[in-house]
Protein backbone atom coordinates (compact mmCIF):
# COMPACT_ATOMS: atom_id res chain seq x y z
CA UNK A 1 4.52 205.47 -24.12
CA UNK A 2 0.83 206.71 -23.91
CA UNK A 3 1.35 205.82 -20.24
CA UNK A 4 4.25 207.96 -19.50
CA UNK A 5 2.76 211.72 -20.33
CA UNK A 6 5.89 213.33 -19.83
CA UNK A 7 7.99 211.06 -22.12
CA UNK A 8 4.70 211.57 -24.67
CA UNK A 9 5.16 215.04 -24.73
CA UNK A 10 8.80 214.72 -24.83
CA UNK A 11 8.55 212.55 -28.02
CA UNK A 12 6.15 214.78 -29.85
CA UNK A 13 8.54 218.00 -29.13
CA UNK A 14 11.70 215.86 -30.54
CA UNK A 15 8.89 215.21 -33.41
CA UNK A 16 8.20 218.63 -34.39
CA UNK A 17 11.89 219.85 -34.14
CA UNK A 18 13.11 217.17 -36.19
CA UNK A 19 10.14 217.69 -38.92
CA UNK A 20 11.28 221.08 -38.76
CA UNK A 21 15.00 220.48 -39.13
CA UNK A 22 14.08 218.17 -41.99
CA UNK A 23 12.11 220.65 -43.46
CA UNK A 24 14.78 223.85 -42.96
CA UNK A 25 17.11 220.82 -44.77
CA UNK A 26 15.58 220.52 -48.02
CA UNK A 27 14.97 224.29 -48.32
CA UNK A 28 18.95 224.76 -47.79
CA UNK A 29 19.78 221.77 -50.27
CA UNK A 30 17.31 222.69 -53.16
CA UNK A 31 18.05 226.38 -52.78
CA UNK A 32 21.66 225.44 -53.37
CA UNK A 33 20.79 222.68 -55.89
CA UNK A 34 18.54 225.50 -57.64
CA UNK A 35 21.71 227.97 -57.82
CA UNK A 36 24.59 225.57 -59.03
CA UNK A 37 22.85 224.29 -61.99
CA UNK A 38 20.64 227.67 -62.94
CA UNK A 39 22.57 227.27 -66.34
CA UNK A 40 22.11 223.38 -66.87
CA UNK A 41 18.78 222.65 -67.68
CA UNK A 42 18.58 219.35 -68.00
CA UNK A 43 19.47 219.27 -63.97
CA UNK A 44 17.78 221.83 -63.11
CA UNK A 45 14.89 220.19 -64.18
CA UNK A 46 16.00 217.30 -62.52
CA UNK A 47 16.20 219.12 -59.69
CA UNK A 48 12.42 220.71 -60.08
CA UNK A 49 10.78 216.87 -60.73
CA UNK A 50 12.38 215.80 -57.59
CA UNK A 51 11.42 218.69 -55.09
CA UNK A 52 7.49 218.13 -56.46
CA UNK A 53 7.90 214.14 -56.13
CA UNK A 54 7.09 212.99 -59.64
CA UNK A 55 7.38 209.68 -59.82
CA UNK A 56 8.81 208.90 -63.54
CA UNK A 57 8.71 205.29 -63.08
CA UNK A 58 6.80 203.58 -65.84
CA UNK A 59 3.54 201.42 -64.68
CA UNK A 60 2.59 198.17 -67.46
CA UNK A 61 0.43 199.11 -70.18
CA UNK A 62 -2.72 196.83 -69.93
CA UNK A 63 -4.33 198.17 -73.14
CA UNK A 64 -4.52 200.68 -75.71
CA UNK A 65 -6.76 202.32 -78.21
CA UNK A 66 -5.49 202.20 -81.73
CA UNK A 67 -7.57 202.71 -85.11
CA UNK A 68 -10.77 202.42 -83.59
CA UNK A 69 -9.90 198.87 -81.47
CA UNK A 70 -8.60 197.87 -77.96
CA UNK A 71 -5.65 196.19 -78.13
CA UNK A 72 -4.51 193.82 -74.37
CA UNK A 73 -1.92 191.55 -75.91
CA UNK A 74 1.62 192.96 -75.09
CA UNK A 75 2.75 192.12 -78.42
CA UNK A 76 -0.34 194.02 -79.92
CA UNK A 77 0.03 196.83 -77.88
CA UNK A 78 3.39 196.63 -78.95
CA UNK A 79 2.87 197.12 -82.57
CA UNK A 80 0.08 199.91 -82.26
CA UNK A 81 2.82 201.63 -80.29
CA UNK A 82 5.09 201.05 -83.34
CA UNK A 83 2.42 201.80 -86.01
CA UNK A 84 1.41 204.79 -83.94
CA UNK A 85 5.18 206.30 -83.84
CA UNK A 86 6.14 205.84 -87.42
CA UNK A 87 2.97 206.94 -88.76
CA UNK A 88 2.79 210.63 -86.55
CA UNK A 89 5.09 212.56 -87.82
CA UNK A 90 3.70 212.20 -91.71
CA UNK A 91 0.16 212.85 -90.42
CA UNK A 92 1.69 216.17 -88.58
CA UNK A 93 3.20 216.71 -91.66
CA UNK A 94 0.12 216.66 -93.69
CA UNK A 95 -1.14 219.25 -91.09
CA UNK A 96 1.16 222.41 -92.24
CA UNK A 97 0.94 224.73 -94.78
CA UNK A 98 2.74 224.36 -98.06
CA UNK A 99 5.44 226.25 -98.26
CA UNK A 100 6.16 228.48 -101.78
CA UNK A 101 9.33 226.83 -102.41
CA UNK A 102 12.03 224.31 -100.67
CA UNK A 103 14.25 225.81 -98.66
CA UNK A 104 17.83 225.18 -100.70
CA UNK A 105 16.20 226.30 -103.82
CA UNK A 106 17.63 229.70 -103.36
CA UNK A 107 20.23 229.17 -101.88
CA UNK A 108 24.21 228.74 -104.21
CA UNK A 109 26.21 225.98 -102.02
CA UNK A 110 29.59 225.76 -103.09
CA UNK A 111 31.12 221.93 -102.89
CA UNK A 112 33.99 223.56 -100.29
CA UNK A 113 33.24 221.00 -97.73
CA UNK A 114 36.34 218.98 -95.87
CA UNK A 115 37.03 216.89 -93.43
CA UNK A 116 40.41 216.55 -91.27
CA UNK A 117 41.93 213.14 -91.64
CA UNK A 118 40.87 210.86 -89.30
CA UNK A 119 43.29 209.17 -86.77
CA UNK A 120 43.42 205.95 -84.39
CA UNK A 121 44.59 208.48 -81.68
CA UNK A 122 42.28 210.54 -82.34
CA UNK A 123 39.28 207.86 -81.54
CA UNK A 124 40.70 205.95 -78.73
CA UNK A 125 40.89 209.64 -76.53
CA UNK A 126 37.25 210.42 -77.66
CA UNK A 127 36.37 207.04 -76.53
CA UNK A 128 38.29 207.61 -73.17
CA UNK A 129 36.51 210.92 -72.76
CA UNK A 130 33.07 209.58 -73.21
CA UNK A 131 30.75 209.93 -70.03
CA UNK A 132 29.33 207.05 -68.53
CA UNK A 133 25.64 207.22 -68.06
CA UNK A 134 23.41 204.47 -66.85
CA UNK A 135 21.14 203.15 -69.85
CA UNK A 136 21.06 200.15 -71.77
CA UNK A 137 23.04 201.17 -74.41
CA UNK A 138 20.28 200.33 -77.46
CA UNK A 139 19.02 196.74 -78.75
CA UNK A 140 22.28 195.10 -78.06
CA UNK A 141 22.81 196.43 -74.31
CA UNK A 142 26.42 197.97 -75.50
CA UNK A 143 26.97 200.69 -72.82
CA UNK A 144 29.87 203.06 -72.70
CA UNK A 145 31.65 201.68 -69.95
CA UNK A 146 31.92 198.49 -72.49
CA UNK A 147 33.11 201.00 -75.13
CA UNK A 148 35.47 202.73 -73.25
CA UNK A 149 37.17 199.32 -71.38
CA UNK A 150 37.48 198.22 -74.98
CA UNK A 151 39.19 201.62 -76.64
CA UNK A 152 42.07 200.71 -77.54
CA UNK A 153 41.42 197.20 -79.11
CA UNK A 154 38.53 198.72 -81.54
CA UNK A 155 39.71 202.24 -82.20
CA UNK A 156 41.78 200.95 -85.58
CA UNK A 157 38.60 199.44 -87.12
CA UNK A 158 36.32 202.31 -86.18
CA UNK A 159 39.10 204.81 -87.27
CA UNK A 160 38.29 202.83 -90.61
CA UNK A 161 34.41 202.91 -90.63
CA UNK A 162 34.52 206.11 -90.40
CA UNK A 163 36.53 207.19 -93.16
CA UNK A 164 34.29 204.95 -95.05
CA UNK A 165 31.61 206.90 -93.81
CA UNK A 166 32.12 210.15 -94.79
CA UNK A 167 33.82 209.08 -97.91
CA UNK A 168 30.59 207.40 -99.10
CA UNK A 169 28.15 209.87 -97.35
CA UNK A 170 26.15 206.48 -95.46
CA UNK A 171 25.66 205.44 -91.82
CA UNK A 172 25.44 202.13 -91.11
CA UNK A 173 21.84 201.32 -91.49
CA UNK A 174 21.56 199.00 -88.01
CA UNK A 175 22.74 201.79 -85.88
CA UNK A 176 19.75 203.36 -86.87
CA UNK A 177 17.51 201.04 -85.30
CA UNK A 178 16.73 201.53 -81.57
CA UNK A 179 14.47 200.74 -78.64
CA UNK A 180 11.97 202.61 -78.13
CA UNK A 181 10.08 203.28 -74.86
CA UNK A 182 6.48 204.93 -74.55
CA UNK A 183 6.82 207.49 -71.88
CA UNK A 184 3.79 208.50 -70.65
CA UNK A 185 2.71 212.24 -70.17
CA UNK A 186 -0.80 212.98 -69.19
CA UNK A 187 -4.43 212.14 -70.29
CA UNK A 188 -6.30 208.62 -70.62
CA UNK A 189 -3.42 206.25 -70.48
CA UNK A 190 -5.32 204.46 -73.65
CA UNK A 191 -5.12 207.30 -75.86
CA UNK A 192 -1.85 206.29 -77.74
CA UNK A 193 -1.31 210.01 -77.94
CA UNK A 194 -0.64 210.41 -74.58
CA UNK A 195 2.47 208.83 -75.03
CA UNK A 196 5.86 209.99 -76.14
CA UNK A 197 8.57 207.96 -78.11
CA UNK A 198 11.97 207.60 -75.61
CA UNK A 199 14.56 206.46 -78.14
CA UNK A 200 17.30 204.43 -77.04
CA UNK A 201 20.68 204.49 -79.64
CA UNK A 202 23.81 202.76 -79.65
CA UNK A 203 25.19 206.69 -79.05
CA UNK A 204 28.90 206.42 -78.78
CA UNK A 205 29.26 205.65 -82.60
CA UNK A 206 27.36 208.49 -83.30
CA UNK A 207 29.21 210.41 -80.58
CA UNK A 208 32.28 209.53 -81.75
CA UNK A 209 31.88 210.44 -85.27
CA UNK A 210 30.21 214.11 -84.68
CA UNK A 211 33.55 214.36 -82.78
């Protein structure tokens, strides 16, 4: 093509106007992007991450710092990142004032609470009207889409774990466990503080029952 200096020039032209086009593009789609979700933030932010390229995927973790040693075994680095998690918030705690008094003290709370009777029905079209979002549904991979294909077979037995539930004031202790993720933010990729817990829950019990 070098050869041909007419066809050259002709190819860098076409190359400019289509940068350009490109360009005029992606002004015209995150403008509109920008105005249809002003009042959603989680896509407008979304939205913001992807016009300044972040790149959110997660590289391996070759090693961290923890307590004063340098941990390169996954399933050390693992349990730093465990010990690290569970231990933050108490040490945070320890950080704030003491407050004067709890915050019920003062407060009279009549025993007026009451719940609606809970119904099969009622389960199975919560269930149906779950959205289906791509994660991996907790430790046993459960997603929604399994949930919702299987509605109508389990909506009798949740219907009655959840009027045990809220009769006995407990949630089931296993749906409390989850998978958590380290999501890194900024900083020395070490420093286990630089990291942020990413929770994931078996949700659509939970869901369900707020509902």
């Amino acid at each position: 093509m070098h050869k041909d200096y007419k066809s050259w020039c002709a190819y860098i032209n076409l190359k400019k106007k289509t940068s350009l086009l490109i360009q005029i593009a992606k002004q015209n789609y995150y403008l509109k992007e920008f105005s249809t979700n002003s009042k959603n933030i989680r896509k407008l932010w979304k939205t913001i991450n992807e016009a300044l390229s972040r790149n959110k995927q997660s590289l391996p973790i070759k090693s961290v710092h923890y307590n004063q040693s340098i941990f390169n075994d996954p399933i050390d680095i693992a349990n730093a990142f465990n010990l690290h998690f569970t231990e933050i918030a108490g040490k945070l705690n320890e950080e704030l004032p003491a407050m004067p008094l709890q915050p019920l003290q003062s407060i009279d709370l009549p025993f007026s609470f009451y719940f609606s009777p809970i119904s099969t029905l009622e389960i199975e079209d919560t269930i149906k009207n779950l959205k289906v979002k791509k994660s991996s549904g907790g430790l046993d991979n459960f997603t929604t889409i399994h949930v919702k294909l299987a509605a109508e077979a389990i909506s009798n037995p949740l219907c009655l774990i959840f009027i045990k539930c809220i009769q006995k004031g407990v949630f089931p202790a296993i749906l409390k466990v989850g998978k958590v993720n380290p999501t890194y933010k900024a900083g020395v990729s070490q420093d286990l503080r630089n990291y942020r817990p990413n929770s994931l829950l078996s949700g659509f019990f939970l869901k369900c029952l707020r509902k």
